[in-house]
N, C-alpha and C. Protein backbone atom coordinates (compact mmCIF):
# COMPACT_ATOMS: atom_id res chain seq x y z
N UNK A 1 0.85 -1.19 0.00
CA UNK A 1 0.00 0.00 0.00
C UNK A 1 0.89 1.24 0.00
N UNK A 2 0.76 1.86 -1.05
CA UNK A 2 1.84 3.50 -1.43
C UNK A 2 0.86 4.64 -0.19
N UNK A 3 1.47 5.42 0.08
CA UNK A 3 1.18 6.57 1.06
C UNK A 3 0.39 7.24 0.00
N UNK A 4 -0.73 7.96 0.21
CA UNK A 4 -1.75 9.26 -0.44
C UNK A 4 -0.08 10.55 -0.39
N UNK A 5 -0.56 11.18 -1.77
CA UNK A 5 0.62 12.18 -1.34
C UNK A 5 0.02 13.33 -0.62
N UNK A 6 0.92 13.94 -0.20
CA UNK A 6 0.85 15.27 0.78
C UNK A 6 0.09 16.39 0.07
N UNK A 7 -1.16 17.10 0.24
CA UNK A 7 -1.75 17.60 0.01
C UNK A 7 -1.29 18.66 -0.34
N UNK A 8 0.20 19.30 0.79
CA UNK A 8 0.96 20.67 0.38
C UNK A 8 1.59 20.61 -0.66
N UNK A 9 3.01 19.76 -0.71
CA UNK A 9 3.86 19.33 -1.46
C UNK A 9 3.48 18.38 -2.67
N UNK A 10 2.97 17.62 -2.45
CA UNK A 10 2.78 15.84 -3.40
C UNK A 10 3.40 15.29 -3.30
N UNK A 11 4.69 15.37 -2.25
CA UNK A 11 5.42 14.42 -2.00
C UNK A 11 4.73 13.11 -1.38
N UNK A 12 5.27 11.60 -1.42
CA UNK A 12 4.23 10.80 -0.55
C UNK A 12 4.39 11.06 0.74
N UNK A 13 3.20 10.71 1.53
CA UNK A 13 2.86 11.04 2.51
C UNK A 13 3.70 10.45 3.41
N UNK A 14 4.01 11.00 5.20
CA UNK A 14 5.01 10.05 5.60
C UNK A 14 3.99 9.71 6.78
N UNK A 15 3.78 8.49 7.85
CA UNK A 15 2.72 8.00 8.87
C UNK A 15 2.84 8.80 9.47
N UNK A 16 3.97 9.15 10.06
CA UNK A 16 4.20 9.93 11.34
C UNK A 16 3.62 11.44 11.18
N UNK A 17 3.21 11.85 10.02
CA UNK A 17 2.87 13.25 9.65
C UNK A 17 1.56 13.29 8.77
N UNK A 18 1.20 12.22 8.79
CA UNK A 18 -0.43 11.55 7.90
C UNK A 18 -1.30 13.16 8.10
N UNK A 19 -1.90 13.65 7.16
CA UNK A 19 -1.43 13.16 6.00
C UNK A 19 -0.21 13.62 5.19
N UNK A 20 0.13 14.73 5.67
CA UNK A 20 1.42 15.18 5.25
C UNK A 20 2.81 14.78 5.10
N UNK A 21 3.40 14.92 4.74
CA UNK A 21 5.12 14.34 4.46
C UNK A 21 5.80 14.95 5.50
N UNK A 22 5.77 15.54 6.26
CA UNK A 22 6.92 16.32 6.68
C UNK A 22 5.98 17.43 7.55
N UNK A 23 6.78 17.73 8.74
CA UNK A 23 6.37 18.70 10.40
C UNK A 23 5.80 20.25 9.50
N UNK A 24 7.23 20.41 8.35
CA UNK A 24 7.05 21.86 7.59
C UNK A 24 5.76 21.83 6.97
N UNK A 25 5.20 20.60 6.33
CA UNK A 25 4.25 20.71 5.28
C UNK A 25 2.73 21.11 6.03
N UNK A 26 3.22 20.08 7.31
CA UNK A 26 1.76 20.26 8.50
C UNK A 26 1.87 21.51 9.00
N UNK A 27 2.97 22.11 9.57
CA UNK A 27 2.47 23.49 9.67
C UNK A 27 2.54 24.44 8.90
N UNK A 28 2.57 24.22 7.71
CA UNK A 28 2.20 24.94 6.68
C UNK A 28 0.37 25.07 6.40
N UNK A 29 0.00 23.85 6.76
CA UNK A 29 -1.31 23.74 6.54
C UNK A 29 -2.09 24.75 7.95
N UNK A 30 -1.58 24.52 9.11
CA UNK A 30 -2.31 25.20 10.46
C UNK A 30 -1.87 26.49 10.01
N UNK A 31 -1.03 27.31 9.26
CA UNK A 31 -0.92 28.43 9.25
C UNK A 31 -1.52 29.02 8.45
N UNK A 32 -1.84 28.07 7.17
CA UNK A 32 -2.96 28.74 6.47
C UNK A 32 -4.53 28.98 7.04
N UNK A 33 -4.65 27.96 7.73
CA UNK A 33 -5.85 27.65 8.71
C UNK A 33 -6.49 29.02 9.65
N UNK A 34 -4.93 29.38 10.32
CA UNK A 34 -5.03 30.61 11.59
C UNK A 34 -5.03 31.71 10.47
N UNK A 35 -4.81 31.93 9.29
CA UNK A 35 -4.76 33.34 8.34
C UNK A 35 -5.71 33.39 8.15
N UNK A 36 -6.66 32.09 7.88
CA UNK A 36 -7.88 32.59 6.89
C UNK A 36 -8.03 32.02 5.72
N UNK A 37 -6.72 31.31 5.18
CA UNK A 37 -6.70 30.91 3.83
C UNK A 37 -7.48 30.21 3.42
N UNK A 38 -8.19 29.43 4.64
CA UNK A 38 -9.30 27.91 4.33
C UNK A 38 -10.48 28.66 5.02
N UNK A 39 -11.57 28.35 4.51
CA UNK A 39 -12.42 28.57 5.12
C UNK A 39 -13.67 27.50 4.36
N UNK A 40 -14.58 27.35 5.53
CA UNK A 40 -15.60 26.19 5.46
C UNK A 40 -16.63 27.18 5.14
N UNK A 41 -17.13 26.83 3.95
CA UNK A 41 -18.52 27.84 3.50
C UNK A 41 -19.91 27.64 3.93
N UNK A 42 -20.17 28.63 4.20
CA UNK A 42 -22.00 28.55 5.03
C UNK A 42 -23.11 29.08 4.13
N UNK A 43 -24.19 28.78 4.22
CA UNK A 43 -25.68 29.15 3.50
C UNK A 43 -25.62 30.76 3.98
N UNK A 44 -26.14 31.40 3.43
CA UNK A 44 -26.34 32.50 4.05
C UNK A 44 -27.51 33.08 5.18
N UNK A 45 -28.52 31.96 5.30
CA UNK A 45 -29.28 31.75 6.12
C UNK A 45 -28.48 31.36 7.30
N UNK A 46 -27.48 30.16 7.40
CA UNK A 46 -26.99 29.62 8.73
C UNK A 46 -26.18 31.21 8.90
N UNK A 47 -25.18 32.15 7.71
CA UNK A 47 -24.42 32.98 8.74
C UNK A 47 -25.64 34.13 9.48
N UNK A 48 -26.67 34.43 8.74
CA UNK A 48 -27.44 35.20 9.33
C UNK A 48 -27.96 34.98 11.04
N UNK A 49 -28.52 33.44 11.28
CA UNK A 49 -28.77 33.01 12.01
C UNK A 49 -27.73 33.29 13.40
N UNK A 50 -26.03 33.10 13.15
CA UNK A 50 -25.02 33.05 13.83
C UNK A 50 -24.89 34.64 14.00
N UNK A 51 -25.22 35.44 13.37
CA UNK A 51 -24.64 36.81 13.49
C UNK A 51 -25.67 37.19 14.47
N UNK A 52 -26.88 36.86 14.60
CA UNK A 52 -28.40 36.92 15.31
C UNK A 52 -27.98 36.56 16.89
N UNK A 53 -27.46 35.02 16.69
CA UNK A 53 -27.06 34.64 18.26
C UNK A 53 -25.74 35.64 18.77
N UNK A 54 -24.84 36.12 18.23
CA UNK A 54 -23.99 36.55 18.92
C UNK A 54 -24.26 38.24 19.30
N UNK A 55 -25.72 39.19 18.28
CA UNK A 55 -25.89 39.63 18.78
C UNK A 55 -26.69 39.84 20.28
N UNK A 56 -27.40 38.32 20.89
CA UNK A 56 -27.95 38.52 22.04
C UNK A 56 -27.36 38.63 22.84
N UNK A 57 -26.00 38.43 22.78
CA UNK A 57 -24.79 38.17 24.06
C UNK A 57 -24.80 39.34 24.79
């Protein structure tokens, strides 16, 4: 069974860093993560809903 390659690089993947090859490639990925670079897309109904609850706070 060949390793999936690394999502950053394409190098193959290494276990110890699944799925990534390498410590650099994984935190390459959390740093795009903490910038902003990824983001999980919402309906615009669910962000409305969320902007609603945080104004009751």
């Amino acid at each position: 069974m060949t390793a999936a390659p690394c999502p950053i690089c394409k190098k193959p993947g290494s276990t110890e860093y699944r799925p990534f090859c390498s410590r650099r490639c994984s935190d390459v990925d959390l740093q795009r993560w903490l910038v902003g670079s990824y983001a999980i897309p919402v309906e615009a109904d669910e962000a409305d809903s969320l902007r609603d609850e945080d104004d009751g706070n």
